[in-house]
N, C-alpha and C. Protein backbone atom coordinates (compact mmCIF):
# COMPACT_ATOMS: atom_id res chain seq x y z
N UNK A 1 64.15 85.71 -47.86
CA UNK A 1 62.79 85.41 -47.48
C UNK A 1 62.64 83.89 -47.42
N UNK A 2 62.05 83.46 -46.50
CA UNK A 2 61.61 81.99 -46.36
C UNK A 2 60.70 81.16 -46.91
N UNK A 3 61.09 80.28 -47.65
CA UNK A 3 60.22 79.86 -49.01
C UNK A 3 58.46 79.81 -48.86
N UNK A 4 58.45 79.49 -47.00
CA UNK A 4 57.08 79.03 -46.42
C UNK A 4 56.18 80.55 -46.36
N UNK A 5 56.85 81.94 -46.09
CA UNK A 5 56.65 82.97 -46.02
C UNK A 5 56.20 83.51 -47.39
N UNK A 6 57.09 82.90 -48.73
CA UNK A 6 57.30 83.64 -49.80
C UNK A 6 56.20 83.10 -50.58
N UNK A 7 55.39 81.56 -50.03
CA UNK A 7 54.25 81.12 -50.95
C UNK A 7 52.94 81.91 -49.95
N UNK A 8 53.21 82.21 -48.75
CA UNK A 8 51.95 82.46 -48.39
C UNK A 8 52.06 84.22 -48.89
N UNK A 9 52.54 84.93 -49.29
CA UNK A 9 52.74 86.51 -49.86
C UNK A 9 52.43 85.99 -51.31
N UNK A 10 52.79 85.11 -51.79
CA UNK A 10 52.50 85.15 -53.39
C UNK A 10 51.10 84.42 -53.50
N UNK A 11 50.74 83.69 -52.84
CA UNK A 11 48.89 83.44 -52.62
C UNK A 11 48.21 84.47 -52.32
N UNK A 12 48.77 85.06 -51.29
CA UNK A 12 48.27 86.54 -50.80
C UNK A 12 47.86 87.70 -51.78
N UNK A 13 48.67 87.74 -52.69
CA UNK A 13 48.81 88.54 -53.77
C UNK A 13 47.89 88.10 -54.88
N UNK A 14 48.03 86.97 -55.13
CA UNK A 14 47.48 86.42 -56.18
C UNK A 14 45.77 86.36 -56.10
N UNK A 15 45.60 86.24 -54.50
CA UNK A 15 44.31 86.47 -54.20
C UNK A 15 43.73 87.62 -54.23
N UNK A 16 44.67 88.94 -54.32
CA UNK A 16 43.84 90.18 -54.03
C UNK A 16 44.12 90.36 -55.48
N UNK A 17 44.96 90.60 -56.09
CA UNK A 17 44.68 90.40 -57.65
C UNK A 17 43.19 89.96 -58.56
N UNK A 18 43.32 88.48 -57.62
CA UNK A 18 42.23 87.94 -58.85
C UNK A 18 40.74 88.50 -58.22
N UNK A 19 40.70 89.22 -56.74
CA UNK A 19 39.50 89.98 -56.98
C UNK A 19 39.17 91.32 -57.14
N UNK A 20 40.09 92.34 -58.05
CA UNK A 20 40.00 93.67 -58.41
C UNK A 20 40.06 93.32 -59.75
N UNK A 21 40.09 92.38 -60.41
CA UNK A 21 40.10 91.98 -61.71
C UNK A 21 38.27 92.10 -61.99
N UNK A 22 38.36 92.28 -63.32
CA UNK A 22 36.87 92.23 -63.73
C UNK A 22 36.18 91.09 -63.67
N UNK A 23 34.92 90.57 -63.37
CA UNK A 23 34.46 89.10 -63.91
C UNK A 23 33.79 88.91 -65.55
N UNK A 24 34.84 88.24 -65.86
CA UNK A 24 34.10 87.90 -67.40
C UNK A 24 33.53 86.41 -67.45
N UNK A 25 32.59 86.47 -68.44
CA UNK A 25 32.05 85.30 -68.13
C UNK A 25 33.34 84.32 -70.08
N UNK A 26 33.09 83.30 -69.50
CA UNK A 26 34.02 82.47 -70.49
C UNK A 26 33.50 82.70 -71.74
N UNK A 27 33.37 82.99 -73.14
CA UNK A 27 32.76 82.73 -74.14
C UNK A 27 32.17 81.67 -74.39
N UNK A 28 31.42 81.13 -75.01
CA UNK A 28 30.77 80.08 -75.28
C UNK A 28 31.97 78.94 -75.37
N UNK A 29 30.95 77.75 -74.92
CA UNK A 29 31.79 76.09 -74.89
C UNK A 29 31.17 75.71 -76.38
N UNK A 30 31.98 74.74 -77.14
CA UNK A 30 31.97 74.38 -78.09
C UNK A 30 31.02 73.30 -78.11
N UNK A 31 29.24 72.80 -78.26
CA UNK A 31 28.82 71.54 -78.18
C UNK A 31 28.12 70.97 -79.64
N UNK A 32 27.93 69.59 -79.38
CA UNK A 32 27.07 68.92 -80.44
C UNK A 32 26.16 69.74 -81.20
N UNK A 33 25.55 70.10 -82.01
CA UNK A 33 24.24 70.61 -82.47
C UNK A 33 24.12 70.14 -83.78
N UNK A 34 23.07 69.27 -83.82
CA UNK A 34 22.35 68.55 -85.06
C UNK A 34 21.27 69.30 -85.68
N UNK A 35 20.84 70.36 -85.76
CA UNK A 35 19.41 70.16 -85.76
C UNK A 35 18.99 71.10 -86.83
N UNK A 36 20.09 70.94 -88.08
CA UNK A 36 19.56 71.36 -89.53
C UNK A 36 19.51 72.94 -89.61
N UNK A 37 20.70 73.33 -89.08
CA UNK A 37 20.31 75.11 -89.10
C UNK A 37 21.89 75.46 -90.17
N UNK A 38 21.97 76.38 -90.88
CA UNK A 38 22.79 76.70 -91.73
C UNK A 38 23.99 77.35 -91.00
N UNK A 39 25.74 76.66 -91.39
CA UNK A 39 26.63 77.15 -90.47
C UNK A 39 26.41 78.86 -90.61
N UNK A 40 26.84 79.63 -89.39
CA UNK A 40 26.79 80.91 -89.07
C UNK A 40 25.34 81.94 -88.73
N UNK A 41 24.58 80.67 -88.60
CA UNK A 41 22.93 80.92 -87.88
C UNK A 41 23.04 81.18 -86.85
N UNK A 42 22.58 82.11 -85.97
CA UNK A 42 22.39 81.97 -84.52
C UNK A 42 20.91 81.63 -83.94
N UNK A 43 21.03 80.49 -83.25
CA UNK A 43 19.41 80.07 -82.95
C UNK A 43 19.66 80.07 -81.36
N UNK A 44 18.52 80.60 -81.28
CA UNK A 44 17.83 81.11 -79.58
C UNK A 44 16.78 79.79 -79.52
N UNK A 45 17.22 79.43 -77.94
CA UNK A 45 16.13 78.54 -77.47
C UNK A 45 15.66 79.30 -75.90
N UNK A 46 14.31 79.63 -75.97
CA UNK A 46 14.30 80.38 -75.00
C UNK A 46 14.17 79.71 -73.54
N UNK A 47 13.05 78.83 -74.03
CA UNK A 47 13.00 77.87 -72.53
C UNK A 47 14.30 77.37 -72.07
N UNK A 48 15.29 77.05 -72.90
CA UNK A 48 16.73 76.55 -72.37
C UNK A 48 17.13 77.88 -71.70
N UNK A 49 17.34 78.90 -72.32
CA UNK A 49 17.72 80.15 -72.23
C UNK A 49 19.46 80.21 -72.39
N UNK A 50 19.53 79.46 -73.83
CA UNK A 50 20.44 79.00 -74.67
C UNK A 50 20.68 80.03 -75.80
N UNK A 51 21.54 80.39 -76.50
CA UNK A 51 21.85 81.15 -77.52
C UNK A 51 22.84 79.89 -78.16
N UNK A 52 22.83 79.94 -79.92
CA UNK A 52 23.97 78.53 -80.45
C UNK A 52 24.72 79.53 -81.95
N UNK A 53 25.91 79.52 -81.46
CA UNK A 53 25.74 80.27 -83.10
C UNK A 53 26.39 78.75 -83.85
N UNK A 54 25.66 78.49 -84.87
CA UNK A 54 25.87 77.44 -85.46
C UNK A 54 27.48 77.18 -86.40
N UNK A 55 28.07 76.41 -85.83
CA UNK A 55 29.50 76.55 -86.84
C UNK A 55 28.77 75.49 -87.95
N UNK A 56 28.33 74.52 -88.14
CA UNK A 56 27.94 73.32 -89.11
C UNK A 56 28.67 72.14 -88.83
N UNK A 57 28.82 71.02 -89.37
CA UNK A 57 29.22 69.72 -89.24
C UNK A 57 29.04 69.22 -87.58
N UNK A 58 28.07 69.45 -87.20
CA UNK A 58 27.54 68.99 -86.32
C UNK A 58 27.83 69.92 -84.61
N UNK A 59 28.44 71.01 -85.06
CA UNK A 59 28.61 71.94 -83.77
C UNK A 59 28.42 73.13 -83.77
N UNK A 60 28.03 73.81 -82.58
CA UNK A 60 27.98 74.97 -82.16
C UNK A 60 28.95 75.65 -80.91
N UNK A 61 28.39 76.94 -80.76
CA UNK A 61 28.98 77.77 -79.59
C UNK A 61 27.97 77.82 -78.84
N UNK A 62 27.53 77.36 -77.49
CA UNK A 62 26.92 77.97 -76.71
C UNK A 62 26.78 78.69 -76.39
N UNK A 63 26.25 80.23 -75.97
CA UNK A 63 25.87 80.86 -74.81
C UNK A 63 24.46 81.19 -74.09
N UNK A 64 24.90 81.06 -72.57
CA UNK A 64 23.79 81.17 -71.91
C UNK A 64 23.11 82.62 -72.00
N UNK A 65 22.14 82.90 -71.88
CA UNK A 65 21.30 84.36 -72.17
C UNK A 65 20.44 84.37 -71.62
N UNK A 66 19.61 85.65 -71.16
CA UNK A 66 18.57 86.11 -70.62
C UNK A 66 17.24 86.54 -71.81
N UNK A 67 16.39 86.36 -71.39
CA UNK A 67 15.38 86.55 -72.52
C UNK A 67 14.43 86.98 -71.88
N UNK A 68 13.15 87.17 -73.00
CA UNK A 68 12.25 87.89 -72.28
C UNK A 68 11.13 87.38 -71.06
N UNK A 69 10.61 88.24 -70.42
CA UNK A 69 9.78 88.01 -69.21
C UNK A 69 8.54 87.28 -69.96
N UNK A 70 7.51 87.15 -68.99
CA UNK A 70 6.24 86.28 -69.46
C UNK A 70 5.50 87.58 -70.19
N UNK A 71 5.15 87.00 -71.12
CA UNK A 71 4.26 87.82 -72.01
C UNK A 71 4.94 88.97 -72.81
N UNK A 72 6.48 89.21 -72.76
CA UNK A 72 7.30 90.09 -73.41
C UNK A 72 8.08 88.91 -74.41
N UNK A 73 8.38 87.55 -74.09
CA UNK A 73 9.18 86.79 -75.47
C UNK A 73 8.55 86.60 -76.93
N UNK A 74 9.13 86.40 -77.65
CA UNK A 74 9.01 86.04 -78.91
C UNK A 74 9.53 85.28 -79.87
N UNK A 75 8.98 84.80 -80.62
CA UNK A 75 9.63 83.38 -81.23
C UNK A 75 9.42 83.90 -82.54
N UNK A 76 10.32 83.39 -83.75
CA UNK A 76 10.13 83.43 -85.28
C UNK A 76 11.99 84.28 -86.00
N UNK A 77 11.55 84.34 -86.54
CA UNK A 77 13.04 84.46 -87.78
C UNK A 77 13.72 86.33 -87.70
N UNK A 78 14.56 86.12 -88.06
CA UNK A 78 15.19 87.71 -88.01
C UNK A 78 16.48 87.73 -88.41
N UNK A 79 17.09 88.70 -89.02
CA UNK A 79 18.69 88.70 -89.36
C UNK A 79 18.96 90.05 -88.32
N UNK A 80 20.43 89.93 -88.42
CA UNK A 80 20.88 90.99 -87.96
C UNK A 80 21.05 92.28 -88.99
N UNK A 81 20.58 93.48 -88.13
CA UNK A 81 20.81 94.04 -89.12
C UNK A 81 21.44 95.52 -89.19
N UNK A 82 22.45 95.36 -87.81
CA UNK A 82 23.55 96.27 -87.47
C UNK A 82 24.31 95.89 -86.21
N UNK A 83 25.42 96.56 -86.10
CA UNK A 83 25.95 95.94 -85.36
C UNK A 83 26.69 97.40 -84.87
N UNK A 84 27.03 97.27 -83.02
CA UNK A 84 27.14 98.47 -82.95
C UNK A 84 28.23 97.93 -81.42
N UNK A 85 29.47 98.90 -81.08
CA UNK A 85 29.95 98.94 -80.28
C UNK A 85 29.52 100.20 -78.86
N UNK A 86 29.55 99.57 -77.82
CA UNK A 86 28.81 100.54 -76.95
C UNK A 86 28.13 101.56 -77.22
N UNK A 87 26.53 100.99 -78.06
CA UNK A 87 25.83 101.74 -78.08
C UNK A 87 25.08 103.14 -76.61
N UNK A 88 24.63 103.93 -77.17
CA UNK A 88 23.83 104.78 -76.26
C UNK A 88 22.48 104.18 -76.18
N UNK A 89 21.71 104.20 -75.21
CA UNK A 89 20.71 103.71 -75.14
C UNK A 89 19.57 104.53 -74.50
N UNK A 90 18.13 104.73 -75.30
CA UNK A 90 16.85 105.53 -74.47
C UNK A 90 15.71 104.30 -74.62
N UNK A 91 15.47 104.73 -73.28
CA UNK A 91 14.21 103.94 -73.48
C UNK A 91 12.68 104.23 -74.19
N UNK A 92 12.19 103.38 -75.26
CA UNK A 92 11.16 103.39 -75.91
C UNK A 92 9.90 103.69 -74.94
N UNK A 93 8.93 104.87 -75.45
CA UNK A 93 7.75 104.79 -74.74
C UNK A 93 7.17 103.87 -73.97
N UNK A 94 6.88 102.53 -74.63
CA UNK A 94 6.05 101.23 -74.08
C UNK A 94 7.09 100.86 -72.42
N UNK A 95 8.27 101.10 -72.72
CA UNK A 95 8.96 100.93 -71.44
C UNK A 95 9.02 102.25 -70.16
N UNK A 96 9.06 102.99 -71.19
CA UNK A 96 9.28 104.75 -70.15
C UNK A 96 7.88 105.38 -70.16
N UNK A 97 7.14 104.93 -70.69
CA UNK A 97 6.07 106.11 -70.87
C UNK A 97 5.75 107.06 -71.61
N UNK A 98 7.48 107.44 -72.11
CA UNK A 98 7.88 108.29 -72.65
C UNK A 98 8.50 108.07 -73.08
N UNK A 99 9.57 108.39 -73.78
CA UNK A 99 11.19 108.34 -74.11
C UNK A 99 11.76 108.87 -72.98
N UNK A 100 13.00 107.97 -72.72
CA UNK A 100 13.62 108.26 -71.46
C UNK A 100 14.71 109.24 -71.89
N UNK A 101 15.48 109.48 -70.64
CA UNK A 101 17.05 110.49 -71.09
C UNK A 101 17.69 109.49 -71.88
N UNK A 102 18.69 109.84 -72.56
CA UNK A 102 20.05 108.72 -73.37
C UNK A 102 20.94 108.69 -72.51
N UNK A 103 20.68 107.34 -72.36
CA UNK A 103 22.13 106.95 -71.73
C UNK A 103 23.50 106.73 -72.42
N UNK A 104 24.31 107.23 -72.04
CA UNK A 104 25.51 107.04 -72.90
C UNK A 104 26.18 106.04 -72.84
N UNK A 105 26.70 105.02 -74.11
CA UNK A 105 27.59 104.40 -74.30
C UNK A 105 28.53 104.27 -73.46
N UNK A 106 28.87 102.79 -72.78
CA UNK A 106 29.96 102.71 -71.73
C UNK A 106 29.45 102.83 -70.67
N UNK A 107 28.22 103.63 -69.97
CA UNK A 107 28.19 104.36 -68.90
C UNK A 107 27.29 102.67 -67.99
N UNK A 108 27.78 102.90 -66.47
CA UNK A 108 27.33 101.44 -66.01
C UNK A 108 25.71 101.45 -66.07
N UNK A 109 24.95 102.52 -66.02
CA UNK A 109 23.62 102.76 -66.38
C UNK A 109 22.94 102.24 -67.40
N UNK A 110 23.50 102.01 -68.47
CA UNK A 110 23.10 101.29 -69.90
C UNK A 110 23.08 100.16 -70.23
N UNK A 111 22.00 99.28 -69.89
CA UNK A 111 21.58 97.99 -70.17
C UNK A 111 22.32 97.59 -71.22
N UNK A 112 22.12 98.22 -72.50
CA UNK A 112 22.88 97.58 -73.60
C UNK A 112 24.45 96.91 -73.34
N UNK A 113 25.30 97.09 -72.08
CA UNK A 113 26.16 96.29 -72.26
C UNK A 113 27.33 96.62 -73.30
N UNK A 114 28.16 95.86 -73.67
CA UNK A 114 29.45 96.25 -74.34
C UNK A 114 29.25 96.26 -75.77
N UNK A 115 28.56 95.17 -76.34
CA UNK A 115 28.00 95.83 -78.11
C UNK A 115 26.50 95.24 -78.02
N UNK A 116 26.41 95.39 -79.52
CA UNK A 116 24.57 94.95 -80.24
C UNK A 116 24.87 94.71 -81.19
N UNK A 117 23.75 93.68 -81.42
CA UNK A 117 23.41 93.11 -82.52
C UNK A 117 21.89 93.21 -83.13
N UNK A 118 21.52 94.38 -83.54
CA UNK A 118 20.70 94.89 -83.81
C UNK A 118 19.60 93.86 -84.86
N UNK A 119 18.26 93.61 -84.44
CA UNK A 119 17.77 92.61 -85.51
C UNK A 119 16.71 93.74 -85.92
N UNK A 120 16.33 92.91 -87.07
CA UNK A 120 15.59 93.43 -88.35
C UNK A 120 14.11 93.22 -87.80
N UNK A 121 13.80 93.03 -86.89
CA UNK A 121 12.27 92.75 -85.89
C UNK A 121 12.00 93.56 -85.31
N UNK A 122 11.06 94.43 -85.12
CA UNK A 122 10.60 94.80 -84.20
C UNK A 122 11.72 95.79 -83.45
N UNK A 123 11.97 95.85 -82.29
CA UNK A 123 12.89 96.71 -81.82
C UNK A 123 13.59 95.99 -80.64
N UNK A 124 14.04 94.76 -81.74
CA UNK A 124 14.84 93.79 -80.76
C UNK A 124 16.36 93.71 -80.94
N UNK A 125 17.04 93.36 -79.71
CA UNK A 125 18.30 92.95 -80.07
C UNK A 125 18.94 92.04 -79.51
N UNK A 126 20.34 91.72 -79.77
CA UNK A 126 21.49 90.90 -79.07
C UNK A 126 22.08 91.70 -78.42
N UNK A 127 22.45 91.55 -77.26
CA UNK A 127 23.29 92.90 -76.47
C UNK A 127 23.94 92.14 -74.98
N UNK A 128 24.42 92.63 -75.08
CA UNK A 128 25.89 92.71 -73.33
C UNK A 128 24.26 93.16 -72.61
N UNK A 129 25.32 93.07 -71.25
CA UNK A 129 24.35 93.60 -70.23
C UNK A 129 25.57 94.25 -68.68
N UNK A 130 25.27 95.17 -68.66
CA UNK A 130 26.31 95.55 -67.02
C UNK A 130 25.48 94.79 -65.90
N UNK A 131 24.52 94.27 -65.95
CA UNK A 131 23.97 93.30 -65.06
C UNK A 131 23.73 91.95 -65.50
N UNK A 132 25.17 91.17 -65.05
CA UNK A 132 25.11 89.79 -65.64
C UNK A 132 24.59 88.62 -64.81
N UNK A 133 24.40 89.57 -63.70
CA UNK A 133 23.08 88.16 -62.90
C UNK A 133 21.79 87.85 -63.60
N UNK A 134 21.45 88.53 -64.22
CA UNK A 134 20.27 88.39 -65.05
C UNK A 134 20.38 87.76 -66.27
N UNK A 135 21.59 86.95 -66.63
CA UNK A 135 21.15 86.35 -67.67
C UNK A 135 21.27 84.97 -67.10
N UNK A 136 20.65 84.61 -67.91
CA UNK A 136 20.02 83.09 -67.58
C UNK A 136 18.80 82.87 -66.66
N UNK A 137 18.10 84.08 -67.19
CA UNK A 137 16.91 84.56 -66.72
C UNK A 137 15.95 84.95 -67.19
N UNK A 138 14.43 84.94 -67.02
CA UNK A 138 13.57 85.46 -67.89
C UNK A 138 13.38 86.85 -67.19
N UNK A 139 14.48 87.61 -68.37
CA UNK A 139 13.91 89.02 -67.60
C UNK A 139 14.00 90.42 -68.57
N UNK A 140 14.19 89.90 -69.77
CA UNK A 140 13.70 91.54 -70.58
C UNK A 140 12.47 92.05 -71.08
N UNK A 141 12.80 93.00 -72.09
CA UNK A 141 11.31 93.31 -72.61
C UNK A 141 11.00 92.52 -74.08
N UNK A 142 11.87 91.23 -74.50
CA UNK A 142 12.29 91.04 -75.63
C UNK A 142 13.55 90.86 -76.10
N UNK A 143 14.23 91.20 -75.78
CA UNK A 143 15.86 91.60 -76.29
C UNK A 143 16.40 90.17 -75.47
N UNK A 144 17.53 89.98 -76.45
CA UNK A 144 18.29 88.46 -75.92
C UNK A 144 19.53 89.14 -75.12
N UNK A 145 20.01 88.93 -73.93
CA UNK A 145 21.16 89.56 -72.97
C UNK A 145 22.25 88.72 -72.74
N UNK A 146 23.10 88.80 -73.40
CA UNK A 146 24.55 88.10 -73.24
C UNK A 146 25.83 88.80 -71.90
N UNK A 147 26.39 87.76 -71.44
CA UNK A 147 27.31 88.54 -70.55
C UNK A 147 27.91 89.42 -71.77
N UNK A 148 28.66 90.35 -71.29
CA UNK A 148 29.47 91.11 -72.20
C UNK A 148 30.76 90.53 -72.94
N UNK A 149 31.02 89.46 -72.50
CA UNK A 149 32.73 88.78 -72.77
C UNK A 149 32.18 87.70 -74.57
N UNK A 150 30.69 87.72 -74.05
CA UNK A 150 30.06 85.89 -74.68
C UNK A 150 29.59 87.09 -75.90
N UNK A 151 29.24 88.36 -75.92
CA UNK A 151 28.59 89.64 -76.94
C UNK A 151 29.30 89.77 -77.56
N UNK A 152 30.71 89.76 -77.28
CA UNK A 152 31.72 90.72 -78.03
C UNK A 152 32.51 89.04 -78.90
N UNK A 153 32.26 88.12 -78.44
CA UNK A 153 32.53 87.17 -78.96
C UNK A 153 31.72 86.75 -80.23
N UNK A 154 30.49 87.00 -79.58
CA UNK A 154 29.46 86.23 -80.79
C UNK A 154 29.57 87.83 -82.30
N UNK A 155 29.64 88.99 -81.99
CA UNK A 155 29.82 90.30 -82.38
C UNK A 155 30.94 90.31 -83.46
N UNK A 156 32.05 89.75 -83.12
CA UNK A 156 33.67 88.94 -83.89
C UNK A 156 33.15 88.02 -84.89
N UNK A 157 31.91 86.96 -84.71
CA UNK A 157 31.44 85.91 -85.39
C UNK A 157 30.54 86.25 -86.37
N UNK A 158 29.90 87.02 -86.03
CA UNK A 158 28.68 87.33 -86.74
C UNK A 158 28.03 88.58 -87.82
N UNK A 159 27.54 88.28 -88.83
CA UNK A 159 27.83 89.81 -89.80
C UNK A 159 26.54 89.95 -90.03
N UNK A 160 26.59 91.34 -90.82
CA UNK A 160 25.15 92.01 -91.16
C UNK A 160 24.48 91.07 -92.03
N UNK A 161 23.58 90.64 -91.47
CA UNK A 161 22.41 89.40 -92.64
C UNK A 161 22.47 88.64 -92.12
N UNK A 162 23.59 88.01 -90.81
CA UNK A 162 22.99 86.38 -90.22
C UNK A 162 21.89 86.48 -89.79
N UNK A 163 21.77 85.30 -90.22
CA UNK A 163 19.51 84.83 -89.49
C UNK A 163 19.99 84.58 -88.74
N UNK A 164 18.71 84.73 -87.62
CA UNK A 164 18.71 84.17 -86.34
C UNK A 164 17.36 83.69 -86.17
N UNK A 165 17.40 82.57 -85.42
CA UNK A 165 15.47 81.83 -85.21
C UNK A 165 15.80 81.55 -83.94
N UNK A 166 14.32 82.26 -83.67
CA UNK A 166 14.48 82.12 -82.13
C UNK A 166 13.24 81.43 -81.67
N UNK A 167 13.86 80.10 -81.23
CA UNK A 167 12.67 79.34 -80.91
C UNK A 167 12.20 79.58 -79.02
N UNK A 168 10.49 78.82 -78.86
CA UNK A 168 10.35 78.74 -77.73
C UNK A 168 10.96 77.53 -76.56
C-alpha cells in the first residue's frame, strides 16, 4: 500500500471512529477558588451556571451545569443525602399533574442521566442528564444537571453528608 493512500484510509478510519463514539463531556478543569468554603464542599453558582467541588488550598473542580428556570431556582445550604447509580425516575405531581409512569434506569427517556446525588432539600438533586445541550442553561424544575461524564466524576468525589451551598 502507498504510504499517501495508507494516511488517507487511516484518517478515514479514524474519522468514522471518532464519530460512532459517544460524546462525553471532559470532567471538570482544575481552577483558583478562594472563597472560604470547606475542602470537599460543593458550591453552585447559579448565575455562572458553575458547579465547584471544593478541593481547599486555594482550588477547585469546575463543572458547567444547568439549573433551574425563572421562578423554579433556589439558593441556600443542603448536604447530600444519597447517592444513586442510574436511578428510575417519575415525575412528581407539581410537574405531571399527577405522578407520571417510572421511567427506568438507563433508559434514554430518563432525565436523571447516569447517577444522583440526592440532597436533603426539598426534592432536589445533582444528576446526569441524556440531554446535554441543556446544561449550561436555565432549564429545570430545581435540580442541578451535569453532563453525565462531569456526574459520575463529581459521584467518585463526593459522600453522604457533603454540604453543598448553592448560591445565586
Amino acid at each position: 500500500m502507498k504510504p499517501a493512500y495508507r494516511h488517507w484510509l487511516t484518517s478515514l478510519l479514524a474519522g468514522a471512529l471518532l464519530l460512532t463514539l459517544p460524546v462525553f463531556a471532559r470532567a471538570g478543569e482544575m481552577v483558583p477558588f478562594n472563597a472560604g468554603y470547606r475542602s470537599g464542599s460543593i458550591v453552585i453558582v447559579t448565575h455562572e451556571r458553575q458547579l465547584y467541588y471544593v478541593l481547599g488550598q486555594g482550588r477547585a473542580i469546575r463543572y458547567p451545569v444547568g439549573v433551574g428556570k425563572a421562578g423554579m431556582a433556589w439558593h441556600g445550604r443542603a448536604a447530600v443525602a444519597q447517592k444513586l447509580i442510574r436511578p428510575a425516575w417519575q415525575a412528581p405531581p407539581e410537574i405531571a399533574g399527577r405522578y407520571g409512569p417510572v421511567i427506568p434506569g438507563g433508559s434514554s427517556r430518563n432525565p436523571m442521566g447516569a447517577a444522583v446525588l440526592g440532597l436533603d432539600r426539598g426534592n432536589y438533586a445533582i444528576h446526569g442528564t441524556n440531554n446535554p445541550g441543556s446544561v449550561g442553561q436555565f432549564v429545570s424544575h430545581g435540580c442541578i444537571r451535569m453532563h453525565n461524564g462531569d456526574v459520575m466524576d463529581l459521584y467518585r468525589r463526593a459522600h453522604i453528608g457533603t454540604e453543598v451551598i448553592v448560591l445565586q
